[in-house]
PDB file of N, CA and C in Angstrom:
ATOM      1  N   UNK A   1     121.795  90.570  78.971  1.00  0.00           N
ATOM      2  CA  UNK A   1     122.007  91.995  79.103  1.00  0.00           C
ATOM      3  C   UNK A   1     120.682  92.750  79.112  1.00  0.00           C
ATOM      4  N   UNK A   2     120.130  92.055  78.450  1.00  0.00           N
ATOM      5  CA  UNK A   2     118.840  92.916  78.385  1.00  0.00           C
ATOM      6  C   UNK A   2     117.681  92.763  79.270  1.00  0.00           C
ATOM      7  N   UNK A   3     117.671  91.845  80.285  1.00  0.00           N
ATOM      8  CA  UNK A   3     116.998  91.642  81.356  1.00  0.00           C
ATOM      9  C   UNK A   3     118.159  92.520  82.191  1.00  0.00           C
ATOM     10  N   UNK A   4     119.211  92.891  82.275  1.00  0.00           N
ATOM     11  CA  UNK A   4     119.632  93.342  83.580  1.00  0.00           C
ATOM     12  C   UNK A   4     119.387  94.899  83.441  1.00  0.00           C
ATOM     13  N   UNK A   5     118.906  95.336  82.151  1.00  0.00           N
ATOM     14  CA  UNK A   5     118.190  96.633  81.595  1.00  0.00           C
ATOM     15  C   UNK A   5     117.299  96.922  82.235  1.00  0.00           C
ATOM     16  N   UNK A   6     116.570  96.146  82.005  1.00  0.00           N
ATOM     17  CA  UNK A   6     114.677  95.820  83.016  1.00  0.00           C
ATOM     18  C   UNK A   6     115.141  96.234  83.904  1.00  0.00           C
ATOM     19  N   UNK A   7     115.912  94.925  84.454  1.00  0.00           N
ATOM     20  CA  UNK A   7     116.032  95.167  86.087  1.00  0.00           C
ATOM     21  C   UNK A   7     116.514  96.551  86.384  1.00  0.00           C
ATOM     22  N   UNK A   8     117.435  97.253  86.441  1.00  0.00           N
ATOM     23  CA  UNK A   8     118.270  98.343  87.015  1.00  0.00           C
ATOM     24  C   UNK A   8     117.078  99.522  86.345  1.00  0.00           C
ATOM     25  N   UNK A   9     116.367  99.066  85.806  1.00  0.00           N
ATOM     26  CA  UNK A   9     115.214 100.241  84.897  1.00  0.00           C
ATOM     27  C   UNK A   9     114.128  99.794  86.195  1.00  0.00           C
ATOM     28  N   UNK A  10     113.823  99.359  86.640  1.00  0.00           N
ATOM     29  CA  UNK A  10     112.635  98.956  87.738  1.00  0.00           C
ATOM     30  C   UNK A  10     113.101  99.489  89.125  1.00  0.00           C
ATOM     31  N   UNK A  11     114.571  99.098  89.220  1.00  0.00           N
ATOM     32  CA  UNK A  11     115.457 100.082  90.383  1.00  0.00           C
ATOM     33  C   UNK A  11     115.123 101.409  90.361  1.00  0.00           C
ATOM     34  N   UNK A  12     115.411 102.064  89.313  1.00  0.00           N
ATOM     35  CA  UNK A  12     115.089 103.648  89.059  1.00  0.00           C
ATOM     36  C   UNK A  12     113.723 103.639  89.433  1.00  0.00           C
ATOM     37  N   UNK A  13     112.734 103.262  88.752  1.00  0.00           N
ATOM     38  CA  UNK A  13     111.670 103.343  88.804  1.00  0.00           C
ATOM     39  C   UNK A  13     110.692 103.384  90.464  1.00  0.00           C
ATOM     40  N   UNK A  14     111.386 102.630  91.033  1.00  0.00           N
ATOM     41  CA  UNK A  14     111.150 102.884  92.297  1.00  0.00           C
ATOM     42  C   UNK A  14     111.166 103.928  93.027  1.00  0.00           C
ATOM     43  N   UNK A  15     112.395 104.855  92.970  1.00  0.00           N
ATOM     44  CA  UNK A  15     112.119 106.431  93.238  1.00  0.00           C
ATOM     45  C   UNK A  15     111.108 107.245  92.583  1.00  0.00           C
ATOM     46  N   UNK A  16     110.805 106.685  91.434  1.00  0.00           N
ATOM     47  CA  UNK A  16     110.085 108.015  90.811  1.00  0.00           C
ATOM     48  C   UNK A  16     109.027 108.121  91.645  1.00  0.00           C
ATOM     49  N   UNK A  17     108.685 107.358  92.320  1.00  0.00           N
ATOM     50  CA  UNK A  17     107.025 107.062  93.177  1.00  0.00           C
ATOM     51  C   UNK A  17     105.819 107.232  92.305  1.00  0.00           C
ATOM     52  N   UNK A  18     105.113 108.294  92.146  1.00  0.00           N
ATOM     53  CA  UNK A  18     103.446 108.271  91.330  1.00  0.00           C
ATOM     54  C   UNK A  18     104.029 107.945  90.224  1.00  0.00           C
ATOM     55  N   UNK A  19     104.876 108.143  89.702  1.00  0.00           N
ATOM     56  CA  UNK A  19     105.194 108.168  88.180  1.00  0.00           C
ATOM     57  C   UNK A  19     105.262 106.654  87.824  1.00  0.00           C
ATOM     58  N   UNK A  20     105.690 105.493  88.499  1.00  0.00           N
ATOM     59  CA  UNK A  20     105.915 104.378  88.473  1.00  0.00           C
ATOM     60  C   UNK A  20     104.671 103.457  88.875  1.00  0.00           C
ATOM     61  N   UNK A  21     104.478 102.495  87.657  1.00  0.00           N
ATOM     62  CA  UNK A  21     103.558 101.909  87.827  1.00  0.00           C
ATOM     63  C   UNK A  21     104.240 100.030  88.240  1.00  0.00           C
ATOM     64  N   UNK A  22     104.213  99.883  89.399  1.00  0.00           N
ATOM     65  CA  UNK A  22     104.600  98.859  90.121  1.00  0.00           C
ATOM     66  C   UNK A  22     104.067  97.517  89.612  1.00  0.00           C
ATOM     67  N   UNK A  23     102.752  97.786  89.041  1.00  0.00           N
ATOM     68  CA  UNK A  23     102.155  96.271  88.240  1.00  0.00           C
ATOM     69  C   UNK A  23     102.386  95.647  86.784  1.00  0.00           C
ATOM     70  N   UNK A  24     102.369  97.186  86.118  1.00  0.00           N
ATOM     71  CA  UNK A  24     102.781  97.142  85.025  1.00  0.00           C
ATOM     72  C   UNK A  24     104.326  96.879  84.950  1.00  0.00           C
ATOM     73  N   UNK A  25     105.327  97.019  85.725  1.00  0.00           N
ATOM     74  CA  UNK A  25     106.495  96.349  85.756  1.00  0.00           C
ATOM     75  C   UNK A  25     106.427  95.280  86.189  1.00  0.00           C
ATOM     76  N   UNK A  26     106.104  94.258  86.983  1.00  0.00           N
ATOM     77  CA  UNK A  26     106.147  92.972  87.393  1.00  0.00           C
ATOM     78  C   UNK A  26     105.523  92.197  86.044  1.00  0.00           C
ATOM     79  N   UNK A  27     103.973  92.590  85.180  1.00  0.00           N
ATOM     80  CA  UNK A  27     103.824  92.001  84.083  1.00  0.00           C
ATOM     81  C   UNK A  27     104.466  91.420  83.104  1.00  0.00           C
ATOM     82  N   UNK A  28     104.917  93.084  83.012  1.00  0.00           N
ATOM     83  CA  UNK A  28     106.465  93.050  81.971  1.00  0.00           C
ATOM     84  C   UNK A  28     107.111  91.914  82.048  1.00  0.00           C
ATOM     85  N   UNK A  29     108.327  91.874  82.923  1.00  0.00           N
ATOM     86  CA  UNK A  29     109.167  91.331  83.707  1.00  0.00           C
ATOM     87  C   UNK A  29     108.852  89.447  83.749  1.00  0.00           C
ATOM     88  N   UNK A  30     107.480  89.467  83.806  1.00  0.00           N
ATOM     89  CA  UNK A  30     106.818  88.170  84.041  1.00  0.00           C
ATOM     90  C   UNK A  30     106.914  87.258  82.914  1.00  0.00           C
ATOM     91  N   UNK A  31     106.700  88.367  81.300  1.00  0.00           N
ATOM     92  CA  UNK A  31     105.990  88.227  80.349  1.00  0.00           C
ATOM     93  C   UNK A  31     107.117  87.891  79.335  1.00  0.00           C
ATOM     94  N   UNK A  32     108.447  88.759  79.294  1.00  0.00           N
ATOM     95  CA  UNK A  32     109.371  89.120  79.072  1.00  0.00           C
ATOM     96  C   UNK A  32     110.770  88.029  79.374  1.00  0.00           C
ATOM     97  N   UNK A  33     110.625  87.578  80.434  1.00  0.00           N
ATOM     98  CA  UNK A  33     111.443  86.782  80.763  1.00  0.00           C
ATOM     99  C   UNK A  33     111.325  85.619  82.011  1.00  0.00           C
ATOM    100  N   UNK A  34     111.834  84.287  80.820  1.00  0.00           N
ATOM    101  CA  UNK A  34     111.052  82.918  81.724  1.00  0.00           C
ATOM    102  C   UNK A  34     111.149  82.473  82.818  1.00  0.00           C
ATOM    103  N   UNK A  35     112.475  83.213  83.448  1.00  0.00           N
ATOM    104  CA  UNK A  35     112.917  82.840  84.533  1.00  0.00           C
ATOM    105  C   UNK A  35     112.027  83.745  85.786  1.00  0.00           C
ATOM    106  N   UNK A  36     110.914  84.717  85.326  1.00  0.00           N
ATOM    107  CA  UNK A  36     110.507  85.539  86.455  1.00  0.00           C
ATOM    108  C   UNK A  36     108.340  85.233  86.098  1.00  0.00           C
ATOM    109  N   UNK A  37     108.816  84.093  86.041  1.00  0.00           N
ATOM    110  CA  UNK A  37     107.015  83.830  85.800  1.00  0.00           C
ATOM    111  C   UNK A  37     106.097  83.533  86.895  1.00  0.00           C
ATOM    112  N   UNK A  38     105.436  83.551  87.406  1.00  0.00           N
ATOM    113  CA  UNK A  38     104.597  82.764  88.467  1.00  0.00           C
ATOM    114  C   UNK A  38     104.579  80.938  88.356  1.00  0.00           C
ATOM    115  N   UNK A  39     104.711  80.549  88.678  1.00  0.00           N
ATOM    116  CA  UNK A  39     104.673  79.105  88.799  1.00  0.00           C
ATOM    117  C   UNK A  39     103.818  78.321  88.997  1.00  0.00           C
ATOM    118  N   UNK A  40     103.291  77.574  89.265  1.00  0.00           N
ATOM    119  CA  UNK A  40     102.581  76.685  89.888  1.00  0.00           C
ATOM    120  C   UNK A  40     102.103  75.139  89.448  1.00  0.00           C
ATOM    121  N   UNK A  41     102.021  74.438  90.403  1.00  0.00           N
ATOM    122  CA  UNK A  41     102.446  72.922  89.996  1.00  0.00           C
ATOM    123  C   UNK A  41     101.308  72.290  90.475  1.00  0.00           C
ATOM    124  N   UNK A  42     100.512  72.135  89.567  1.00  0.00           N
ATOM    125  CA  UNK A  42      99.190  71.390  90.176  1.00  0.00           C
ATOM    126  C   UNK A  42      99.118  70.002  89.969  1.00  0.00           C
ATOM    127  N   UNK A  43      98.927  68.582  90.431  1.00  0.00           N
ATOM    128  CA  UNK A  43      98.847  67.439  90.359  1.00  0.00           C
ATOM    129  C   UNK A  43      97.774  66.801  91.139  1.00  0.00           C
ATOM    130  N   UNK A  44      96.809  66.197  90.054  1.00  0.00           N
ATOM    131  CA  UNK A  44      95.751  65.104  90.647  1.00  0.00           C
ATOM    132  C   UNK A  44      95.682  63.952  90.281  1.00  0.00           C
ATOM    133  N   UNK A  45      95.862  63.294  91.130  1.00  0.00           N
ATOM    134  CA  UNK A  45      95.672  62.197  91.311  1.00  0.00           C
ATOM    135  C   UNK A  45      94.276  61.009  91.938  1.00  0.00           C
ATOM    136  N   UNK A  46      94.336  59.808  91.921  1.00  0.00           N
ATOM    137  CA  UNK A  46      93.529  59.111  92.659  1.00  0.00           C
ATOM    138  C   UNK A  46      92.541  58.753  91.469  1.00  0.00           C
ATOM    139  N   UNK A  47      91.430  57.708  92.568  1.00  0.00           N
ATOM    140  CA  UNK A  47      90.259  57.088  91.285  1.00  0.00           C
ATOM    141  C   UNK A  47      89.361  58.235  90.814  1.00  0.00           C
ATOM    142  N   UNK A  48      89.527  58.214  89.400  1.00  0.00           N
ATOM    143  CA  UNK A  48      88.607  58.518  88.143  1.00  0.00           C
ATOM    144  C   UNK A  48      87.057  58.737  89.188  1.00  0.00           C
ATOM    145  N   UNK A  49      86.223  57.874  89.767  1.00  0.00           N
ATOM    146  CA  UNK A  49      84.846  57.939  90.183  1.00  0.00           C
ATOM    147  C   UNK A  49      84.877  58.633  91.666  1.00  0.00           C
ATOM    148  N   UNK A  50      85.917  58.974  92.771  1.00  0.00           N
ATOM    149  CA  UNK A  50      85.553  59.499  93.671  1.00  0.00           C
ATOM    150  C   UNK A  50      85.901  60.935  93.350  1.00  0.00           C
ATOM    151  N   UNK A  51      85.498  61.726  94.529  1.00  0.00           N
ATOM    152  CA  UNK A  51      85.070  62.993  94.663  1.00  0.00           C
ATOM    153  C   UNK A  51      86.033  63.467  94.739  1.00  0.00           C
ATOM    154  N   UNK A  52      86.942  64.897  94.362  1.00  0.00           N
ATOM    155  CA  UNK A  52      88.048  65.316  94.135  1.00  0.00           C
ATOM    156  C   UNK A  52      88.166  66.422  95.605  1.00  0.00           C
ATOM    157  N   UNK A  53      88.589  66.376  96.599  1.00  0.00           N
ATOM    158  CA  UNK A  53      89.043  66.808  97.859  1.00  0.00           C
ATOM    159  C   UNK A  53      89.794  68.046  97.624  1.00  0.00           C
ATOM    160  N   UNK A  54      89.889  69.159  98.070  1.00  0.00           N
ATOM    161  CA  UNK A  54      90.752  69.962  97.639  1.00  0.00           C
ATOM    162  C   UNK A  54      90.755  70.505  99.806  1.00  0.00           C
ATOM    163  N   UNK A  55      92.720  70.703  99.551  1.00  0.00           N
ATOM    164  CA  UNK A  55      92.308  71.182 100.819  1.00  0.00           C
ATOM    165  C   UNK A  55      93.416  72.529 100.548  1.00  0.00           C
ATOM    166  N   UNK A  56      93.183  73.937 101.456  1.00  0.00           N
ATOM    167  CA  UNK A  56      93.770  75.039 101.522  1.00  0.00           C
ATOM    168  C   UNK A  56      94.481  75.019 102.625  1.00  0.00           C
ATOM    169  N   UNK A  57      95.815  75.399 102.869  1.00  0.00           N
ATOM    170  CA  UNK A  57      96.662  75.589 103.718  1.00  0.00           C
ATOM    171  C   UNK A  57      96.911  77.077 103.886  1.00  0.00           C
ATOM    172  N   UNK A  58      96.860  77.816 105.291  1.00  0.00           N
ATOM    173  CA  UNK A  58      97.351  79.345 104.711  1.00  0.00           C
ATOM    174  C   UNK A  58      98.170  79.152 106.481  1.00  0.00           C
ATOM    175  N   UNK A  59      98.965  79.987 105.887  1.00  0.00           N
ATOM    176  CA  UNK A  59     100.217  80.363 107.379  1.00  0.00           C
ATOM    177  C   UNK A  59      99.883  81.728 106.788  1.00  0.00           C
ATOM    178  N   UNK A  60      99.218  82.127 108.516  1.00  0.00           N
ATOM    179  CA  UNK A  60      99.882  83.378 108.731  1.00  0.00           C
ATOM    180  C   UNK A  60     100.676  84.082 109.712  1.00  0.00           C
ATOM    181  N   UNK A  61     101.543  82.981 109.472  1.00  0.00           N
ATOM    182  CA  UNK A  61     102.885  83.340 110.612  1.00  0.00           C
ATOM    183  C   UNK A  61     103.834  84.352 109.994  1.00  0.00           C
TER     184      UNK A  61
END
């Protein structure tokens, strides 16, 4: 119940325009509840003595 508070409180918040601070709600939101966190899944692998490769993928399709 109390995340669907947030939420429908971030709905409003969207009209107010200047009054609403758009980052400071996503923090919240982030911080607040586990299911709305950033993620990320990093895994390395391979031999201990070679050089660690990193490669970047970007679509900008």
């Amino acid at each position: 119940m109390a995340e669907a508070w947030w939420a429908n409180a971030g709905r409003r918040g969207i009209f107010m325009r200047k009054d609403f601070n758009a980052t400071t709600y996503i923090f919240n939101m982030k911080n607040r509840f586990l299911n709305r966190k950033d993620k990320q899944d990093v895994k390395l692998s391979g031999d201990e003595d070679a050089p660690v490769e990193f490669t970047v993928k970007i679509d900008n399709s």
